[in-house]
PDB file of N, CA and C in Angstrom:
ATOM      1  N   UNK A   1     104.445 112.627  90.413  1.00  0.00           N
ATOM      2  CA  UNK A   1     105.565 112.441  89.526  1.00  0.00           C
ATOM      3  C   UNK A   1     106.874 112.298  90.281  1.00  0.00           C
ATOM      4  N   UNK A   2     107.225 113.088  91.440  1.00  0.00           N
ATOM      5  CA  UNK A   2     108.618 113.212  92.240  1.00  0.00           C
ATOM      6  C   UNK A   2     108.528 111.232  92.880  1.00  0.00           C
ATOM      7  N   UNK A   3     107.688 110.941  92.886  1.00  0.00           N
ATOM      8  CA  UNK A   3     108.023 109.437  93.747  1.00  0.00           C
ATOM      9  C   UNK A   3     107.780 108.736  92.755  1.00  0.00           C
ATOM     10  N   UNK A   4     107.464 108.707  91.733  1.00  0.00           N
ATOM     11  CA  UNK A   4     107.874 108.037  89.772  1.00  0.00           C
ATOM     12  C   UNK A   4     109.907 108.122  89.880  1.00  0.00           C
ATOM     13  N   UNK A   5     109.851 109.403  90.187  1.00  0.00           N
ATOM     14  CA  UNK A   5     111.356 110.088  89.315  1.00  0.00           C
ATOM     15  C   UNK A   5     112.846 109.566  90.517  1.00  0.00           C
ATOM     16  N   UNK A   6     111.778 109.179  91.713  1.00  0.00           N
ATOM     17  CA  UNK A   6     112.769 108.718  92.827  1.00  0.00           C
ATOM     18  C   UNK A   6     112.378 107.298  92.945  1.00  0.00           C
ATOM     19  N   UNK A   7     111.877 106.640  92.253  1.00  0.00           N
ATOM     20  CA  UNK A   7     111.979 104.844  91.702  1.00  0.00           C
ATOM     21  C   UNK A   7     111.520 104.545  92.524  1.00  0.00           C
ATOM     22  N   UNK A   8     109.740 105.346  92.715  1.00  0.00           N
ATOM     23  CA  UNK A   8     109.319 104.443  93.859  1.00  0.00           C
ATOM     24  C   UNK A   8     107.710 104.274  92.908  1.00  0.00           C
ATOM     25  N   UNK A   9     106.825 102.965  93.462  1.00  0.00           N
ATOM     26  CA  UNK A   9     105.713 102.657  92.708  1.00  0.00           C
ATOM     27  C   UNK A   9     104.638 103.328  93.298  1.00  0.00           C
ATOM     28  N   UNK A  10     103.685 103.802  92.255  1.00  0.00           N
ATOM     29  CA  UNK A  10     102.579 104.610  92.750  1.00  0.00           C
ATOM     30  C   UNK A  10     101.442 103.571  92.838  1.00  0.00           C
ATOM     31  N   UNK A  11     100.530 103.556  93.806  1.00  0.00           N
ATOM     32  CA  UNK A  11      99.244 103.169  93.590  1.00  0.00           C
ATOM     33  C   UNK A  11      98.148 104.300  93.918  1.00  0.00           C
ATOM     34  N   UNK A  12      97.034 104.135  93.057  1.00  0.00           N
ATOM     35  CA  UNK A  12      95.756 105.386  93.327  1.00  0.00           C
ATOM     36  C   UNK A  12      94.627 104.684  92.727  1.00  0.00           C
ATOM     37  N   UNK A  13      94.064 105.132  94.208  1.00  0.00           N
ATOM     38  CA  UNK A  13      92.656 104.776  93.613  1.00  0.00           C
ATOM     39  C   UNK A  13      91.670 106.077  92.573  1.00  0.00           C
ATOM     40  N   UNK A  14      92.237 107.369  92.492  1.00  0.00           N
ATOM     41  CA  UNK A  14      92.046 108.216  91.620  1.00  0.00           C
ATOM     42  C   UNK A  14      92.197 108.004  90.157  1.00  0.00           C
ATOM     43  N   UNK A  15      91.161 107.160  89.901  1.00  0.00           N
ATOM     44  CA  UNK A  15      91.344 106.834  88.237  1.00  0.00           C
ATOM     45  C   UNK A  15      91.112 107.636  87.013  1.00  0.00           C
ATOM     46  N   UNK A  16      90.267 109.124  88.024  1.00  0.00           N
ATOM     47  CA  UNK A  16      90.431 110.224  86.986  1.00  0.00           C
ATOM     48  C   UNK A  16      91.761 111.022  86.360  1.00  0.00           C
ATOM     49  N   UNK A  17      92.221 111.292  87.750  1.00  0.00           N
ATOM     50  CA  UNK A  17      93.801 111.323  87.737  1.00  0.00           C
ATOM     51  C   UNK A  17      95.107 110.575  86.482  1.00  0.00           C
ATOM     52  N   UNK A  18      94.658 109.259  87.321  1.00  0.00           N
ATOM     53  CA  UNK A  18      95.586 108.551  86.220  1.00  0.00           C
ATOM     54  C   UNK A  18      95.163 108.237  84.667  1.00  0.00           C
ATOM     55  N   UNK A  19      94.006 108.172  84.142  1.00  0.00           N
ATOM     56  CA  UNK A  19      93.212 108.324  83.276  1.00  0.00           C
ATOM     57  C   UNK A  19      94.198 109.878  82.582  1.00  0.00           C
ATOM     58  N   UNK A  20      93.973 110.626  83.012  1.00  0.00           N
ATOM     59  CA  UNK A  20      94.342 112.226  82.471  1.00  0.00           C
ATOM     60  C   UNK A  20      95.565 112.434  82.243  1.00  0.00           C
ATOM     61  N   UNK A  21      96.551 111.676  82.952  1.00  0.00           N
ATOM     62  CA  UNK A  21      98.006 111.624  82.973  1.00  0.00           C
ATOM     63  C   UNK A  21      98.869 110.476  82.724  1.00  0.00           C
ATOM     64  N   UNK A  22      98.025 109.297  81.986  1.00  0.00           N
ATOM     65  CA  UNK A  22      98.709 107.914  82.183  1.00  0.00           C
ATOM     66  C   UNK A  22      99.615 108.160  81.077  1.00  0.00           C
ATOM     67  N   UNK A  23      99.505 108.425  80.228  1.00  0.00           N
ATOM     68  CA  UNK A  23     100.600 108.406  79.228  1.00  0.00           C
ATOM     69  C   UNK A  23     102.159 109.006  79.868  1.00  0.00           C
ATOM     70  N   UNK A  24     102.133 110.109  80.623  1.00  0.00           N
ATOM     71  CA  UNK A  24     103.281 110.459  81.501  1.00  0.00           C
ATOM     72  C   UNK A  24     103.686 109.780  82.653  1.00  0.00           C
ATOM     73  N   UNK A  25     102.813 109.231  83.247  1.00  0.00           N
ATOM     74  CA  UNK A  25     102.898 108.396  84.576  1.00  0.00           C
ATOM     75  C   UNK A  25     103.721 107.107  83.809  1.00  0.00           C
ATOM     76  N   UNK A  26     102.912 106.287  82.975  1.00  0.00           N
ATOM     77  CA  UNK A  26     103.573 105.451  82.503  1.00  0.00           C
ATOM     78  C   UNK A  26     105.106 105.703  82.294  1.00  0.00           C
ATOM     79  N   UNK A  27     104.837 106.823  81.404  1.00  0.00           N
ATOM     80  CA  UNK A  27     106.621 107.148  80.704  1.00  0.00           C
ATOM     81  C   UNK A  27     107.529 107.605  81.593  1.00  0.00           C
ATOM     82  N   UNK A  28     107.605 108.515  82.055  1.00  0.00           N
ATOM     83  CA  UNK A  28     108.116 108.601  83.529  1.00  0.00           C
ATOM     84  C   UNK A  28     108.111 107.131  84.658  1.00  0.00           C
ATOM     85  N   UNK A  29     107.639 106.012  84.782  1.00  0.00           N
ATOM     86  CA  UNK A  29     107.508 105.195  85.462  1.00  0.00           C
ATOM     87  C   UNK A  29     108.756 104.173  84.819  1.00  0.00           C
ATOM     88  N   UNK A  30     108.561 103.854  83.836  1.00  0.00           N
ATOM     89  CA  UNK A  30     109.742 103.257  82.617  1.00  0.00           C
ATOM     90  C   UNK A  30     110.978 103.843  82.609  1.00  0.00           C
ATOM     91  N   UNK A  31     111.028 104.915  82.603  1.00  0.00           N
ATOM     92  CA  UNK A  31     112.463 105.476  82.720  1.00  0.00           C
ATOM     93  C   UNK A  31     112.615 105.329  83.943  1.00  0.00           C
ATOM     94  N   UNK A  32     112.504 105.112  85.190  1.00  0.00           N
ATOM     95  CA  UNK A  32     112.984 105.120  86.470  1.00  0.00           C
ATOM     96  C   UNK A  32     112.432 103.853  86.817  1.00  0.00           C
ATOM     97  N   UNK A  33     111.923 102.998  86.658  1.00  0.00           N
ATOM     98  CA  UNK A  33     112.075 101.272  86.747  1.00  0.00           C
ATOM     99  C   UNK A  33     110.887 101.266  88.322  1.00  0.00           C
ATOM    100  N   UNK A  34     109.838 102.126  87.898  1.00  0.00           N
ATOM    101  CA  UNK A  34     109.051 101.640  88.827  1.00  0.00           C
ATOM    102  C   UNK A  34     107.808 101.647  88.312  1.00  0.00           C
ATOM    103  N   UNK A  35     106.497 101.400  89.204  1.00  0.00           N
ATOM    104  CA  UNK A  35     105.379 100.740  88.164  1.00  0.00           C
ATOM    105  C   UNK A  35     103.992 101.859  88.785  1.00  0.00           C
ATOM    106  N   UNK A  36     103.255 101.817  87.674  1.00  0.00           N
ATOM    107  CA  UNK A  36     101.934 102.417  88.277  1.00  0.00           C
ATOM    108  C   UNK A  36     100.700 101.609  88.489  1.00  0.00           C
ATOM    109  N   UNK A  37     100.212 101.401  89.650  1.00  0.00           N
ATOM    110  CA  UNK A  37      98.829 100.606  89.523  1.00  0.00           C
ATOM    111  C   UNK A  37      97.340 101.394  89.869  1.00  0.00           C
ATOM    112  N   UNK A  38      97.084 101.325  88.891  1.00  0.00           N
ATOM    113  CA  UNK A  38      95.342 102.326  88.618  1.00  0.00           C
ATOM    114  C   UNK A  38      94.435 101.491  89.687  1.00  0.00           C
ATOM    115  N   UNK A  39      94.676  99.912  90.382  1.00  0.00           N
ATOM    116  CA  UNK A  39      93.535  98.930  90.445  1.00  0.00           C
ATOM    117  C   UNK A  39      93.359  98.968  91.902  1.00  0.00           C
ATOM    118  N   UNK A  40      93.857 100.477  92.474  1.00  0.00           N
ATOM    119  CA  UNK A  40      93.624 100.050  94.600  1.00  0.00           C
ATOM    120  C   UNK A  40      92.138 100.490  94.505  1.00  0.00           C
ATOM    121  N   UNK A  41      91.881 100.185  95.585  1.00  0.00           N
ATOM    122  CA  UNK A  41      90.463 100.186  96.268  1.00  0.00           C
ATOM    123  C   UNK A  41      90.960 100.840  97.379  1.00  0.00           C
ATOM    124  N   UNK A  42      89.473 101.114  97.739  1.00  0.00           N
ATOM    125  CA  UNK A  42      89.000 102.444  99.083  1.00  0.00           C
ATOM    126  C   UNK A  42      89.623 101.677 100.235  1.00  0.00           C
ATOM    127  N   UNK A  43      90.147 101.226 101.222  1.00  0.00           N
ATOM    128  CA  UNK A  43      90.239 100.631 101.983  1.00  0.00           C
ATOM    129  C   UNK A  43      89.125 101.802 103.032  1.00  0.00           C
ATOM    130  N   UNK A  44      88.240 100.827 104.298  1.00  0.00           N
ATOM    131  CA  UNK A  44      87.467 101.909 104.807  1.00  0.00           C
ATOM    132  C   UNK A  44      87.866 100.898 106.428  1.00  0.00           C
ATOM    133  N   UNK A  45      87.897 101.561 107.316  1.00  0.00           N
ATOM    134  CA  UNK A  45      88.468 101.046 109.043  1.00  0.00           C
ATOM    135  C   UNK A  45      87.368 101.483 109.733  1.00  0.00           C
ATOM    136  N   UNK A  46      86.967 100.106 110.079  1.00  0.00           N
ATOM    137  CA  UNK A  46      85.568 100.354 110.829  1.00  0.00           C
ATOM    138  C   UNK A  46      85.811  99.988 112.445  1.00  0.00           C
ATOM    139  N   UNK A  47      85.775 100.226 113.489  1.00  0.00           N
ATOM    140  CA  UNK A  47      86.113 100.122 114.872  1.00  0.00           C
ATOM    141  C   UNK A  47      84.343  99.270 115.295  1.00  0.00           C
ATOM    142  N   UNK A  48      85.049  98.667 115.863  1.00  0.00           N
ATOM    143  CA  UNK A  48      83.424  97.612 116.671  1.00  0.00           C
ATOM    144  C   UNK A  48      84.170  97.654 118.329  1.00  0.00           C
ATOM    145  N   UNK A  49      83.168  97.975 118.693  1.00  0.00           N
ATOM    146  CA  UNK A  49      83.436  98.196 120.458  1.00  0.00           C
ATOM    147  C   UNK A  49      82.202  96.946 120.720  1.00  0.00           C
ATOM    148  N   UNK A  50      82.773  96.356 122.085  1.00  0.00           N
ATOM    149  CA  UNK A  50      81.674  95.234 122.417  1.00  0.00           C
ATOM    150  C   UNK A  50      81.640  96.186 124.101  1.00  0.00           C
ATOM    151  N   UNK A  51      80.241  95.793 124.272  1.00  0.00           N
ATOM    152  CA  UNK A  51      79.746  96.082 125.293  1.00  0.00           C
ATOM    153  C   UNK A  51      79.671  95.351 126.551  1.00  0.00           C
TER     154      UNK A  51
END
């Protein structure tokens, strides 16, 4: 909520989260002119060593 209330945009891939709280995330997001996106993905960093 503090980086909603300081006009900055949230992304989460925790859709239980935002699911449970979207109605506030949203409303809180509107009053401070920034946006919520439910739609990130896992990003996963895979290292390849060559031999």
């Amino acid at each position: 909520m503090k980086a909603l209330q300081n006009r900055k945009s949230i992304v989460s891939a925790n859709k239980v989260v935002i699911a449970k709280y979207l109605n506030e995330f949203l409303k809180t997001a509107r009053e401070n002119y920034a946006e919520v996106d439910p739609s990130a993905d896992i990003i996963t960093s895979i290292t390849i060593q060559k031999k």
